[in-house]
PDB file of N, CA and C in Angstrom:
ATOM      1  N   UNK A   1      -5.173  -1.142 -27.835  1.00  0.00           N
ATOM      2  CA  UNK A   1      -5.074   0.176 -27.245  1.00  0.00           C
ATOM      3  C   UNK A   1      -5.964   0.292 -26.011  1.00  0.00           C
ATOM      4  N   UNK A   2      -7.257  -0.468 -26.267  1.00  0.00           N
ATOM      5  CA  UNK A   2      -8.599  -0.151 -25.081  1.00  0.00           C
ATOM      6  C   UNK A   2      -7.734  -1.185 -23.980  1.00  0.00           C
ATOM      7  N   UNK A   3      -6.909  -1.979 -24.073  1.00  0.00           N
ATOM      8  CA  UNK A   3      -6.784  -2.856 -23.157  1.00  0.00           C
ATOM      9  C   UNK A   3      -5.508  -2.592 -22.117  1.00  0.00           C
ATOM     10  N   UNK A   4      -4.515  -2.034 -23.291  1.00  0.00           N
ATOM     11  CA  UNK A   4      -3.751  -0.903 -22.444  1.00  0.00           C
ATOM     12  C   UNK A   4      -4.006  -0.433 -21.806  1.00  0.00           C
ATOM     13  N   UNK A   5      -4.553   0.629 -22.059  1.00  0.00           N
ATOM     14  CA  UNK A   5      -5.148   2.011 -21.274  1.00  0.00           C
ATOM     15  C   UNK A   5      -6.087   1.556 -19.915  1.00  0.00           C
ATOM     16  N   UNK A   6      -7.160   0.043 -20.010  1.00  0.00           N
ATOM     17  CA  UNK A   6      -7.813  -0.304 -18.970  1.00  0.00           C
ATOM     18  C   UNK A   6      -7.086  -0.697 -18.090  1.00  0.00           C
ATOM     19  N   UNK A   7      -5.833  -1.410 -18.108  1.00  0.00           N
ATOM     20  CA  UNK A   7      -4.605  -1.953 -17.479  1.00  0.00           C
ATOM     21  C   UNK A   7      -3.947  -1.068 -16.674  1.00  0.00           C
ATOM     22  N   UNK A   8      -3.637  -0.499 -17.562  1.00  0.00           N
ATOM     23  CA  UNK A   8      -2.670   0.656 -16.773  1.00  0.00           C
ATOM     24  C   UNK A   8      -3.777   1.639 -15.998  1.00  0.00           C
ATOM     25  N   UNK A   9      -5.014   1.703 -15.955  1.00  0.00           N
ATOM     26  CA  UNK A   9      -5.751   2.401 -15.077  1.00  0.00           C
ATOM     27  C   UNK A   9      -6.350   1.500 -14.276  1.00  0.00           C
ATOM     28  N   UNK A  10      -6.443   0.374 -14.634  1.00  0.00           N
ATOM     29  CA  UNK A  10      -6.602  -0.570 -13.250  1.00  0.00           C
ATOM     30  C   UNK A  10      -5.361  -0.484 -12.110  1.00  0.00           C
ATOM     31  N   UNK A  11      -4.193  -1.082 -12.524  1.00  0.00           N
ATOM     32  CA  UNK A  11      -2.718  -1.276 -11.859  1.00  0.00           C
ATOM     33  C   UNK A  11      -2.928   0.450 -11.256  1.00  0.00           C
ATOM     34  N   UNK A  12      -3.012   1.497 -11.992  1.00  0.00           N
ATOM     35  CA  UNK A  12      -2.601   3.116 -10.876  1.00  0.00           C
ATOM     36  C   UNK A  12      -4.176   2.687  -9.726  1.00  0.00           C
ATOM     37  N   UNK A  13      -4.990   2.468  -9.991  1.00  0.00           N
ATOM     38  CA  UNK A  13      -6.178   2.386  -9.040  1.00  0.00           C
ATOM     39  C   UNK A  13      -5.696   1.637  -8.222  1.00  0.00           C
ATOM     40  N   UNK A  14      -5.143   0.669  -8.418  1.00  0.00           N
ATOM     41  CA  UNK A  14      -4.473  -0.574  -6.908  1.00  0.00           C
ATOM     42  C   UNK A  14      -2.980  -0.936  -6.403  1.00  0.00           C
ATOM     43  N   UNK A  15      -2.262   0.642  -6.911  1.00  0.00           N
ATOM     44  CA  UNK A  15      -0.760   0.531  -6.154  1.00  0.00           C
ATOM     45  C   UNK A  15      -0.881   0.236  -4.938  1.00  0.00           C
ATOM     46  N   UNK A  16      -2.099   1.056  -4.293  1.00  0.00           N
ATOM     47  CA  UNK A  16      -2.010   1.137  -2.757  1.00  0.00           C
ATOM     48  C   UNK A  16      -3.173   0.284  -1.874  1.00  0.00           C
ATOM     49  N   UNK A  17      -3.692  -0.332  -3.108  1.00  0.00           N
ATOM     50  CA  UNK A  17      -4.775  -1.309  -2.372  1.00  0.00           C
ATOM     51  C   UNK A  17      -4.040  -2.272  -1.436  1.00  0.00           C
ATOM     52  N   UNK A  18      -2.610  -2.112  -0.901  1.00  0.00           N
ATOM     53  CA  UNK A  18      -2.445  -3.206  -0.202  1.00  0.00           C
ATOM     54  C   UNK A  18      -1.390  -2.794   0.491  1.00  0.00           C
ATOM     55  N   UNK A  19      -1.464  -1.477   1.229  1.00  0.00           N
ATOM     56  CA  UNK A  19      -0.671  -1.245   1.718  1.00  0.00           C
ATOM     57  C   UNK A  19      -1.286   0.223   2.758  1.00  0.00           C
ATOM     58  N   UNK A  20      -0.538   0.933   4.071  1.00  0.00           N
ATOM     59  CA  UNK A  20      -1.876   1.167   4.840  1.00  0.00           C
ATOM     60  C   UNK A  20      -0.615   2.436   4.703  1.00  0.00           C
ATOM     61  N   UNK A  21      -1.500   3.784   5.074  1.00  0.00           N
ATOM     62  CA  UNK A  21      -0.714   4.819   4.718  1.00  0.00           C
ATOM     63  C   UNK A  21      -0.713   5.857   5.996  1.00  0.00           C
ATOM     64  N   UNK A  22       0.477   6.000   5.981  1.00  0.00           N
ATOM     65  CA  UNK A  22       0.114   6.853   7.649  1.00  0.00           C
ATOM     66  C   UNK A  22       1.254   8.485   7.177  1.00  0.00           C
ATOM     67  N   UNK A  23       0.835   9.070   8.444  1.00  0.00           N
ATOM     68  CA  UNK A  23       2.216  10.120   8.641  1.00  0.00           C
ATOM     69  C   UNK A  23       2.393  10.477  10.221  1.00  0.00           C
ATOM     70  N   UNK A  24       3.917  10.135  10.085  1.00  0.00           N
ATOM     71  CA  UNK A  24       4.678   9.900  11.240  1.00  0.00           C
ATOM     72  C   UNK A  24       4.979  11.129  11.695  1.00  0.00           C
ATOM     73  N   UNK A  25       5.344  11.613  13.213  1.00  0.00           N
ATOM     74  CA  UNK A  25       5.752  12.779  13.485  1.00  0.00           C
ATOM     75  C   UNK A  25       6.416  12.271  14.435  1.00  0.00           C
ATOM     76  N   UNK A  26       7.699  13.206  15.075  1.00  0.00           N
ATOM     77  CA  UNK A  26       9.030  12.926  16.059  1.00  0.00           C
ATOM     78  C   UNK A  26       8.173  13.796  17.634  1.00  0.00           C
ATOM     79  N   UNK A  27       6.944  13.904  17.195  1.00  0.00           N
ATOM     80  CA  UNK A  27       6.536  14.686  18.744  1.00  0.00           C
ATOM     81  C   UNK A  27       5.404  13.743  18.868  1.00  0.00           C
ATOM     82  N   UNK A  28       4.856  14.164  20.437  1.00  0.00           N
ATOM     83  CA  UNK A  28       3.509  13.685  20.273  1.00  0.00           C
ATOM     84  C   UNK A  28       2.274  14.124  20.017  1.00  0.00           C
ATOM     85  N   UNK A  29       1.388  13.752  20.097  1.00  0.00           N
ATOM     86  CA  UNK A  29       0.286  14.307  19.763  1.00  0.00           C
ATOM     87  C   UNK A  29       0.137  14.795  18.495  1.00  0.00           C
ATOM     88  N   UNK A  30       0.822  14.213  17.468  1.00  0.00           N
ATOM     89  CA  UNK A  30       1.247  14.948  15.885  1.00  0.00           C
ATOM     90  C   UNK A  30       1.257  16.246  15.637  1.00  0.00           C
ATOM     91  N   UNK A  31       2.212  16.352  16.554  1.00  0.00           N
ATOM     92  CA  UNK A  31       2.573  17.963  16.246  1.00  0.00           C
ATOM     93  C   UNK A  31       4.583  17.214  16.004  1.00  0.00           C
ATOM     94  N   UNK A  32       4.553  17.991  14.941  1.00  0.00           N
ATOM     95  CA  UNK A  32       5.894  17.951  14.473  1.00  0.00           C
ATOM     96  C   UNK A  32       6.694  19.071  15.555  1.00  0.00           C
ATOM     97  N   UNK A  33       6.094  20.314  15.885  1.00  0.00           N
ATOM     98  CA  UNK A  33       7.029  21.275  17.050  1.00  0.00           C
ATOM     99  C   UNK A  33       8.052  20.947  17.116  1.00  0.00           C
ATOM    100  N   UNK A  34       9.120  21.477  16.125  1.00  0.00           N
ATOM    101  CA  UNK A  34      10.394  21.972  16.105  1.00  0.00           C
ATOM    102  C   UNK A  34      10.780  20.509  15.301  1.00  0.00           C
ATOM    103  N   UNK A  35      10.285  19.427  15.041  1.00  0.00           N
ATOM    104  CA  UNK A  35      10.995  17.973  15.353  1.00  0.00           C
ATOM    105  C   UNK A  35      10.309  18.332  13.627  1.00  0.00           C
ATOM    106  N   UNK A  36       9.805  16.780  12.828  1.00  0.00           N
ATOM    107  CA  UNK A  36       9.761  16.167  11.645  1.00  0.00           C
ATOM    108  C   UNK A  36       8.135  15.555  11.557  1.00  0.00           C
ATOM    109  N   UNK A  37       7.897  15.701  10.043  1.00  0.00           N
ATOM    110  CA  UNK A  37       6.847  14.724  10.043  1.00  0.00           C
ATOM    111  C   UNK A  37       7.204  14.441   8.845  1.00  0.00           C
ATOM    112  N   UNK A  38       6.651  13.244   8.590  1.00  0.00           N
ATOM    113  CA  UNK A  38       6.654  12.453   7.131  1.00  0.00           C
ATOM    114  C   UNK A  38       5.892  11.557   6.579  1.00  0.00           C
ATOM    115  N   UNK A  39       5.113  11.500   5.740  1.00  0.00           N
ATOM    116  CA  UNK A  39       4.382  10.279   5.232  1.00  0.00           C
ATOM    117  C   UNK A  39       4.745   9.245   4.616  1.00  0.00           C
ATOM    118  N   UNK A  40       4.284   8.180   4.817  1.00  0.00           N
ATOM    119  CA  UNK A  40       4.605   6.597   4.355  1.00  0.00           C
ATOM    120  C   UNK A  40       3.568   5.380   4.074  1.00  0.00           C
ATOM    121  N   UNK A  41       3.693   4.559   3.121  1.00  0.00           N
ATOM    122  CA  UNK A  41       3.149   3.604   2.672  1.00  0.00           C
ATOM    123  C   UNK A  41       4.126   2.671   3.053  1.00  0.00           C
ATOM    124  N   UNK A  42       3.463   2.062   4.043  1.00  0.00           N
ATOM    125  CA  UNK A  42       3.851   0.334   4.385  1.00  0.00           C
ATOM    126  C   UNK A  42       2.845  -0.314   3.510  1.00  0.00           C
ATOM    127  N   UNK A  43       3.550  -1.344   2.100  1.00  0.00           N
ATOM    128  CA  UNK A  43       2.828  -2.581   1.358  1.00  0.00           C
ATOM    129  C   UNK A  43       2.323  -3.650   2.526  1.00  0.00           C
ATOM    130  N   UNK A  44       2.007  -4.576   2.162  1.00  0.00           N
ATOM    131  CA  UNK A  44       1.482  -5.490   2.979  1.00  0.00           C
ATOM    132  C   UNK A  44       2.662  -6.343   2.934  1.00  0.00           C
ATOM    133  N   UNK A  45       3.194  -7.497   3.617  1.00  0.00           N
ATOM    134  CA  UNK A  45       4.185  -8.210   3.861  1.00  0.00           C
ATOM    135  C   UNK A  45       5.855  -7.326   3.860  1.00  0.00           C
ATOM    136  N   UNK A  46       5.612  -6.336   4.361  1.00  0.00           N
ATOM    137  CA  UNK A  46       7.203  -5.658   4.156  1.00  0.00           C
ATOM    138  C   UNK A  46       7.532  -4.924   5.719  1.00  0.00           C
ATOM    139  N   UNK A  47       8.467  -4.433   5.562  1.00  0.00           N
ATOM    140  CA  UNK A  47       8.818  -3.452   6.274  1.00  0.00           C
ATOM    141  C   UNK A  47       9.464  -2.543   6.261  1.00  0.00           C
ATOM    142  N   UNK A  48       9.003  -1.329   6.860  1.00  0.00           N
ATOM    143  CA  UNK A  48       9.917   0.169   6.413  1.00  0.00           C
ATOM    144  C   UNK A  48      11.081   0.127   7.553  1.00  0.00           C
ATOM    145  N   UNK A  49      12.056   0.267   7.159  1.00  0.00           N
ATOM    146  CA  UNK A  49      13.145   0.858   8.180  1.00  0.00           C
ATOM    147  C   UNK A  49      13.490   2.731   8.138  1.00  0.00           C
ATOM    148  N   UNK A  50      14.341   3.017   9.392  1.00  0.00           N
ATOM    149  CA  UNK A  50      14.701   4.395   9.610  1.00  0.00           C
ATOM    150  C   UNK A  50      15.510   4.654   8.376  1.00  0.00           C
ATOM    151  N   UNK A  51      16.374   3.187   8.239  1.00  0.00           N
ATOM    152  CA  UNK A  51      17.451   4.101   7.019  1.00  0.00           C
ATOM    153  C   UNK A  51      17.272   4.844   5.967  1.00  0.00           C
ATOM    154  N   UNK A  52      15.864   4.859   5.865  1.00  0.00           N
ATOM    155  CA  UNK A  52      15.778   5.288   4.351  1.00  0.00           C
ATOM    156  C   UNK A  52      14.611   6.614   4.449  1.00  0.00           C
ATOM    157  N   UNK A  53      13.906   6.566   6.120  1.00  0.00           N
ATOM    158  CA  UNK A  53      13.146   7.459   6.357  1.00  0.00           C
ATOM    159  C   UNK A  53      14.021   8.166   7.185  1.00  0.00           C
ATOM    160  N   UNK A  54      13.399   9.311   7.381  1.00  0.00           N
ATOM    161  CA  UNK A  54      14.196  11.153   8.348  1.00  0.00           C
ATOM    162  C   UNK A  54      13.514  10.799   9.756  1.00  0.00           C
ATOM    163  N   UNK A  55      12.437  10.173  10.022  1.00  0.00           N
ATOM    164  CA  UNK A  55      11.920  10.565  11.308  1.00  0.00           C
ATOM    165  C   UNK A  55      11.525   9.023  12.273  1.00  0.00           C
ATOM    166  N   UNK A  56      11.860   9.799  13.572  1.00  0.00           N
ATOM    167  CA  UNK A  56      11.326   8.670  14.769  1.00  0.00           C
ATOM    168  C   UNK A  56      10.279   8.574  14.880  1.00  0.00           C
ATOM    169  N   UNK A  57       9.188   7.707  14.782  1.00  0.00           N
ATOM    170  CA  UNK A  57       7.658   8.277  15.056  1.00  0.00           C
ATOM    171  C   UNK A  57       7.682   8.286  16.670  1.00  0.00           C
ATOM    172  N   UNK A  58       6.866   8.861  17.260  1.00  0.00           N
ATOM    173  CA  UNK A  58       6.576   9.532  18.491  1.00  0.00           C
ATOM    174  C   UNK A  58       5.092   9.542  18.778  1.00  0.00           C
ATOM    175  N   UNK A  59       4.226   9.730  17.399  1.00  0.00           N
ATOM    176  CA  UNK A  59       2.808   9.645  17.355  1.00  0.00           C
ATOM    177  C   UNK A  59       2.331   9.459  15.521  1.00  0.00           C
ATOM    178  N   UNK A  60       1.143   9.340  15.294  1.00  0.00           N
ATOM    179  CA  UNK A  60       1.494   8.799  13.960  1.00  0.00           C
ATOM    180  C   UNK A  60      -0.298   9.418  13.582  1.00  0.00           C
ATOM    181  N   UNK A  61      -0.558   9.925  12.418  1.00  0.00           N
ATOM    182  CA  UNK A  61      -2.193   9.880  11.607  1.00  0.00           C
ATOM    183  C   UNK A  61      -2.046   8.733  10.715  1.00  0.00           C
ATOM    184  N   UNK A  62      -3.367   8.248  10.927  1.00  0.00           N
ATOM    185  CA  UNK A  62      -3.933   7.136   9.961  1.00  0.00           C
ATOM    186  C   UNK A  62      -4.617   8.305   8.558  1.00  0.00           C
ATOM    187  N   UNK A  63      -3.867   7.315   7.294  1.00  0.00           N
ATOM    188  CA  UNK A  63      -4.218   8.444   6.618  1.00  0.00           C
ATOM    189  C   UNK A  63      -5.035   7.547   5.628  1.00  0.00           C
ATOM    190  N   UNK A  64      -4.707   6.309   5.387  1.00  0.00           N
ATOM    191  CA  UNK A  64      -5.150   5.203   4.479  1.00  0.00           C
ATOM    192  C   UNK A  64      -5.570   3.969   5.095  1.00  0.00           C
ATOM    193  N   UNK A  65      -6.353   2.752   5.250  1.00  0.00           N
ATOM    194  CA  UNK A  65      -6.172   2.036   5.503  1.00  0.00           C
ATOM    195  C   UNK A  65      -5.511   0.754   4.658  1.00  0.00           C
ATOM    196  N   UNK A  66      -5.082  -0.151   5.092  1.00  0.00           N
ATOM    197  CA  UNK A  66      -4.839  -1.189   4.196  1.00  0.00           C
ATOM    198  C   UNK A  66      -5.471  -2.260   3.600  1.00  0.00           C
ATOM    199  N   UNK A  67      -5.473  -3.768   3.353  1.00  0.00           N
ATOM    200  CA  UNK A  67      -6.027  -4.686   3.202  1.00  0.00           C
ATOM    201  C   UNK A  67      -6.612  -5.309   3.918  1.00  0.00           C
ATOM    202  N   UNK A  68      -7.512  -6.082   3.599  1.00  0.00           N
ATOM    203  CA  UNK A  68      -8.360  -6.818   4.342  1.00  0.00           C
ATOM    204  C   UNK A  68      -7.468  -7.756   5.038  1.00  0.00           C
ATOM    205  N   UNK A  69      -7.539  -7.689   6.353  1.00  0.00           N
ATOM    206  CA  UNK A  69      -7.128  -9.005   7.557  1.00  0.00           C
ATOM    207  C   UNK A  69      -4.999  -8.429   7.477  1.00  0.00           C
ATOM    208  N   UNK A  70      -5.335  -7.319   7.102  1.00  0.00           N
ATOM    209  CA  UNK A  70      -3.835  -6.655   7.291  1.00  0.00           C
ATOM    210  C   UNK A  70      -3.699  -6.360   8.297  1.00  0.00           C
ATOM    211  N   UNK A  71      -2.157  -6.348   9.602  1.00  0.00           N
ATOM    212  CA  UNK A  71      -1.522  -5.829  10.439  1.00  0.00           C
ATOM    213  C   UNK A  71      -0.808  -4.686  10.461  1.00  0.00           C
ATOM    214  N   UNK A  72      -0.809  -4.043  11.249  1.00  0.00           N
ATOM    215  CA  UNK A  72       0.206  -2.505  11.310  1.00  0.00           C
ATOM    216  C   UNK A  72       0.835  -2.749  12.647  1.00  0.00           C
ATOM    217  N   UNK A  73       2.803  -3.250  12.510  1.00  0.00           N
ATOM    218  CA  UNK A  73       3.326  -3.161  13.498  1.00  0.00           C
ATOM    219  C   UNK A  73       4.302  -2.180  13.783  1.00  0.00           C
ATOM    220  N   UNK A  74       4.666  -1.710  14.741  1.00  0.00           N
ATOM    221  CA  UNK A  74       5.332  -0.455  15.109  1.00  0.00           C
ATOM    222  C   UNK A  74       6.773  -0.867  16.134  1.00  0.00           C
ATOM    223  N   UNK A  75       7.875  -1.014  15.509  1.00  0.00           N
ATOM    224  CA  UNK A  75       9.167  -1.430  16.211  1.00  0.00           C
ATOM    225  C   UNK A  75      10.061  -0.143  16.619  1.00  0.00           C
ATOM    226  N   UNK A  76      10.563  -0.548  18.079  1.00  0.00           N
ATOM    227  CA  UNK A  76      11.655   0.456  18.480  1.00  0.00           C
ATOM    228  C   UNK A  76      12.737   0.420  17.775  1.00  0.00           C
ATOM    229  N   UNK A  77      13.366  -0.973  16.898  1.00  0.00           N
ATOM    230  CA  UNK A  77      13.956  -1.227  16.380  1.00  0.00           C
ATOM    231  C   UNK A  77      13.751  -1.729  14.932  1.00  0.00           C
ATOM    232  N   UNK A  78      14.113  -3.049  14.005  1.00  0.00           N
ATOM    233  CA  UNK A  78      13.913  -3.804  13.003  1.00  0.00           C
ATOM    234  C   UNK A  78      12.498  -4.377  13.199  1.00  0.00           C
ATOM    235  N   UNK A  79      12.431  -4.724  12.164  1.00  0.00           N
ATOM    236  CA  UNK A  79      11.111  -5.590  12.328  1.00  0.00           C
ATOM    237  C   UNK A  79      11.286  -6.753  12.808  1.00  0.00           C
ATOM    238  N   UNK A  80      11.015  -7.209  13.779  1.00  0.00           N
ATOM    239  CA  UNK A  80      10.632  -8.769  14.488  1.00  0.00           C
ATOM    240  C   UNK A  80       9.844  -9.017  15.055  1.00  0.00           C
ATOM    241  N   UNK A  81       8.497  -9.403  14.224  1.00  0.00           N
ATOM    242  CA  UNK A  81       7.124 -10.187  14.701  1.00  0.00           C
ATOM    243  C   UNK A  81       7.648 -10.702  15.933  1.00  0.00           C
ATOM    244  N   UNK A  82       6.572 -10.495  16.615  1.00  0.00           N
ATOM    245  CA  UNK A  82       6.427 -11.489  17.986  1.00  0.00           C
ATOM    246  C   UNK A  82       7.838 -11.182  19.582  1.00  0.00           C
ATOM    247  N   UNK A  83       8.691 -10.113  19.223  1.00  0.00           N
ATOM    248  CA  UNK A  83       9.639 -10.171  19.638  1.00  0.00           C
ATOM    249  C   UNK A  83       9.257  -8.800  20.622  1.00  0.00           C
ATOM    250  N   UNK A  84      10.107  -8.387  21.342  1.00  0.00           N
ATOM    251  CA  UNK A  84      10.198  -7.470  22.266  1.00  0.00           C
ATOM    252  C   UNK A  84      10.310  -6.150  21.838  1.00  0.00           C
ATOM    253  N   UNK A  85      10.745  -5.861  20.580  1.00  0.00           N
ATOM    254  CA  UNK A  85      10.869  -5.049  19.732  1.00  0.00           C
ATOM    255  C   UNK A  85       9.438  -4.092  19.414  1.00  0.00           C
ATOM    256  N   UNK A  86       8.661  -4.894  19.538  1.00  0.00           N
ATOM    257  CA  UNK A  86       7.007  -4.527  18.949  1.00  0.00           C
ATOM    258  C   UNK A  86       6.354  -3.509  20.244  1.00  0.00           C
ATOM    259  N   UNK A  87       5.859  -2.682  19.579  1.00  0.00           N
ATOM    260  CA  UNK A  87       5.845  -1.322  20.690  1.00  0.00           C
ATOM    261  C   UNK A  87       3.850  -1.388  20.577  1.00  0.00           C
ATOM    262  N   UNK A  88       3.885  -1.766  19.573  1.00  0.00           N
ATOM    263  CA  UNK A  88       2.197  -1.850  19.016  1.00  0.00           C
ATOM    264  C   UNK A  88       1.773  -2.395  17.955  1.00  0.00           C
ATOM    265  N   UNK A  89       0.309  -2.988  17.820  1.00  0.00           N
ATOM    266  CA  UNK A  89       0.011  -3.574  16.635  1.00  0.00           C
ATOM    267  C   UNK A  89      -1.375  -3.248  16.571  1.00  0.00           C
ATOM    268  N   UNK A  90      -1.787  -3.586  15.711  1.00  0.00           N
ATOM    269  CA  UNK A  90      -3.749  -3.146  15.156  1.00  0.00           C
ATOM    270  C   UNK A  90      -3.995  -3.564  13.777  1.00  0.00           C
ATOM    271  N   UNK A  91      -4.997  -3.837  13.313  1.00  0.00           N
ATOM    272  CA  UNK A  91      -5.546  -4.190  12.195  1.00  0.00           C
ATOM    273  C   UNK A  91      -5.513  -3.307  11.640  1.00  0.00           C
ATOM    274  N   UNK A  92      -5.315  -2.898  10.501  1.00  0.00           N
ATOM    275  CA  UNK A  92      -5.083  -1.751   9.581  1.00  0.00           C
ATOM    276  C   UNK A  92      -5.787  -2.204   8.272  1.00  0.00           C
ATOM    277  N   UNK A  93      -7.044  -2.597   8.356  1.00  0.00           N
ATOM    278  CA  UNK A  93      -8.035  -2.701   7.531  1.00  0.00           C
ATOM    279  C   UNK A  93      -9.451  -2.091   7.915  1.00  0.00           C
ATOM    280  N   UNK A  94      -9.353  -0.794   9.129  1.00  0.00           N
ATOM    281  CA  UNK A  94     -10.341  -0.133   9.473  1.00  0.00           C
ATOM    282  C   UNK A  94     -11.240  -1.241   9.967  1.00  0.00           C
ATOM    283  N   UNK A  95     -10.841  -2.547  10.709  1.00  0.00           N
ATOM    284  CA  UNK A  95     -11.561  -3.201  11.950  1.00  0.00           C
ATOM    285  C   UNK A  95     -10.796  -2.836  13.007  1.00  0.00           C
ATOM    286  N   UNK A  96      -9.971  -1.848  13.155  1.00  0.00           N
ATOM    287  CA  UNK A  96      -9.750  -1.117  14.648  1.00  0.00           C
ATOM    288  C   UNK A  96     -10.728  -0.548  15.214  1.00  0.00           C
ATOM    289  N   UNK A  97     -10.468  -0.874  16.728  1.00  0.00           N
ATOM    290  CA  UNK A  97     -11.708   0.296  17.460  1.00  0.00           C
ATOM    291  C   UNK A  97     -10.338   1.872  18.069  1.00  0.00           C
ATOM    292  N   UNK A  98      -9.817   1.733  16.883  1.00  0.00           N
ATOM    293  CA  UNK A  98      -7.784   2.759  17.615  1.00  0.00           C
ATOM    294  C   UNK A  98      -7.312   3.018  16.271  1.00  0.00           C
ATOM    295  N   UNK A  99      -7.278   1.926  15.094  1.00  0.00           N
ATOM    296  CA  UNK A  99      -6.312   2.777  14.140  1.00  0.00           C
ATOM    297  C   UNK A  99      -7.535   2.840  13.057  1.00  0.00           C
ATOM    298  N   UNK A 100      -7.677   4.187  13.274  1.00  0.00           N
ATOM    299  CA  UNK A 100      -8.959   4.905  12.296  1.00  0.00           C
ATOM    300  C   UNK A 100      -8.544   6.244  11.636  1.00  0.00           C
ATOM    301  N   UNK A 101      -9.147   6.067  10.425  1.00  0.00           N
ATOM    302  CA  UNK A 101      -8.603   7.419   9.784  1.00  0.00           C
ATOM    303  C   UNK A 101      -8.970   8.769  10.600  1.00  0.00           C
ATOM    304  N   UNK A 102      -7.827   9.662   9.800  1.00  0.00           N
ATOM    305  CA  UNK A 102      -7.669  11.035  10.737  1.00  0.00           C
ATOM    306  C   UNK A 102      -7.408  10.703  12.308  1.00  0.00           C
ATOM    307  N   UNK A 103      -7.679  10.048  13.271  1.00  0.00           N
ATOM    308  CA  UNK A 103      -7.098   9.914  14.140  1.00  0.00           C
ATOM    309  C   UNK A 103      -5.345  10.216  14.820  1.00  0.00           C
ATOM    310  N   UNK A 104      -5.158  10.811  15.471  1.00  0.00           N
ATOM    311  CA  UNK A 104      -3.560  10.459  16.195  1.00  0.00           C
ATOM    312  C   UNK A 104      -3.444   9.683  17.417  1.00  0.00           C
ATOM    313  N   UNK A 105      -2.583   8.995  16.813  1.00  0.00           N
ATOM    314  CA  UNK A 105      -2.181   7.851  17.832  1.00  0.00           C
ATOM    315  C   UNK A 105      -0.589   7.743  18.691  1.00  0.00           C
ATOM    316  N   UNK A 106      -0.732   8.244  19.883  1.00  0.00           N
ATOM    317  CA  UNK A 106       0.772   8.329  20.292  1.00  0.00           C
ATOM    318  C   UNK A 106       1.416   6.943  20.664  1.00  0.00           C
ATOM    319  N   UNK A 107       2.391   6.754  20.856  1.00  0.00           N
ATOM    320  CA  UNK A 107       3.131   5.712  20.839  1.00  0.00           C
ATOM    321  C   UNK A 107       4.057   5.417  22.066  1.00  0.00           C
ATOM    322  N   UNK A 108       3.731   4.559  22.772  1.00  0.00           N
ATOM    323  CA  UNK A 108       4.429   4.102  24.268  1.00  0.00           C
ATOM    324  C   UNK A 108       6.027   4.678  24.245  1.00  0.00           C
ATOM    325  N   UNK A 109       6.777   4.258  22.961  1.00  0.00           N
ATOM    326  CA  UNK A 109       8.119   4.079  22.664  1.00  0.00           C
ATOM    327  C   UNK A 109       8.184   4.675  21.003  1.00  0.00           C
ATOM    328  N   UNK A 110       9.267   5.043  21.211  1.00  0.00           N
ATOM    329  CA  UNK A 110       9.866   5.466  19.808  1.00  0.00           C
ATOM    330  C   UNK A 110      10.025   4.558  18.409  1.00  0.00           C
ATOM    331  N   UNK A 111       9.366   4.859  17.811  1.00  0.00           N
ATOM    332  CA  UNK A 111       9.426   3.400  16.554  1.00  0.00           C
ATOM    333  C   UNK A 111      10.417   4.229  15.188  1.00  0.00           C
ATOM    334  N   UNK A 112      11.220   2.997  15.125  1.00  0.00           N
ATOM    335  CA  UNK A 112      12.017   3.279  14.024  1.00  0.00           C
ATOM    336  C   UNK A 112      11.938   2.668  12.653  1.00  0.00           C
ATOM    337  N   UNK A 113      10.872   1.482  12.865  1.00  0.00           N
ATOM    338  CA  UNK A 113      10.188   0.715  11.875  1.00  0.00           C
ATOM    339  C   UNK A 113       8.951   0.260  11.974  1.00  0.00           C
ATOM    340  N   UNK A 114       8.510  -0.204  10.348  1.00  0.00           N
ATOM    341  CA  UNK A 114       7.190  -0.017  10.611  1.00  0.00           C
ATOM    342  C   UNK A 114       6.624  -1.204   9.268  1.00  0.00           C
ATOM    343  N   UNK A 115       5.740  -2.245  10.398  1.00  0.00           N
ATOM    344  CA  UNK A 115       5.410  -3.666   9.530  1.00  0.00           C
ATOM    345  C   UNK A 115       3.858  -3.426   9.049  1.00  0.00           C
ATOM    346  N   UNK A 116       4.089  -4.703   7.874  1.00  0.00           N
ATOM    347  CA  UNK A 116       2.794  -4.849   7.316  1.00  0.00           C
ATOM    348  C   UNK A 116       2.619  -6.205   7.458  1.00  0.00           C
ATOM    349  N   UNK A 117       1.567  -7.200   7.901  1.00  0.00           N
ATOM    350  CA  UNK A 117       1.472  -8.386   7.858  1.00  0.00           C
ATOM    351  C   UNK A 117       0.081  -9.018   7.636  1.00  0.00           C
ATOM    352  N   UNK A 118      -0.126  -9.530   6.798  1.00  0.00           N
ATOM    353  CA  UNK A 118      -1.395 -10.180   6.361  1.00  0.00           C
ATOM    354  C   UNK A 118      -1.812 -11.413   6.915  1.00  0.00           C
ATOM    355  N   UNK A 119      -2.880 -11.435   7.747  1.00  0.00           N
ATOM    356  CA  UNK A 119      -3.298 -13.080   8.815  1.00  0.00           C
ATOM    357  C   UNK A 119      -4.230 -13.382   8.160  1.00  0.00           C
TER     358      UNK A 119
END
């Protein structure tokens, strides 16, 4: 029973230990004004697409950080490391001197996806 219960309150303590948590808004300066905002957990090695989220990010709050030696990439399109697609990137283990909690961060280009990558 004690080992249960330590388990299952370990595992809820570290759903999100590995994954960096933001909320997106369709304006800049995170003001949703008239447009959308939404929050999201990117895991580490994945990627979020539009299809399944409501909003373009435009500007974004750091709300969580992620794992140690984790990436946060920001695509106009799909996710493709290294490709033309990539609008921005930063460490998302709070060794940014840019992606820091509570902060807003606007965005060159419109991102419709959004990576996690561990170096």
């Amino acid at each position: 029973m004690h080992v249960t219960k330590s388990l299952t309150t370990l595992l809820a303590l570290s759903t999100g230990a590995l994954s960096y948590k933001i909320r997106i808004f369709s304006s800049r300066d995170c003001s949703a004004g008239g447009g959308a905002a939404q929050e999201i957990n990117v895991e580490d090695n994945t990627c979020r697409w539009n299809d399944n989220l409501h909003v373009n990010a435009r500007s974004f709050r750091v709300l969580a950080y992620g794992a140690g030696r984790q990436r946060a990439e920001f695509y106009d399109s799909g996710c493709f490391p290294g490709t033309s697609a990539v609008i921005q990137t930063f460490w998302a283990d709070g060794g940014s001197d840019q992606f820091k909690k509570d902060r807003c961060i606007n965005l060159s280009r419109v991102a419709r996806a959004y990576g996690s990558w561990s170096h």
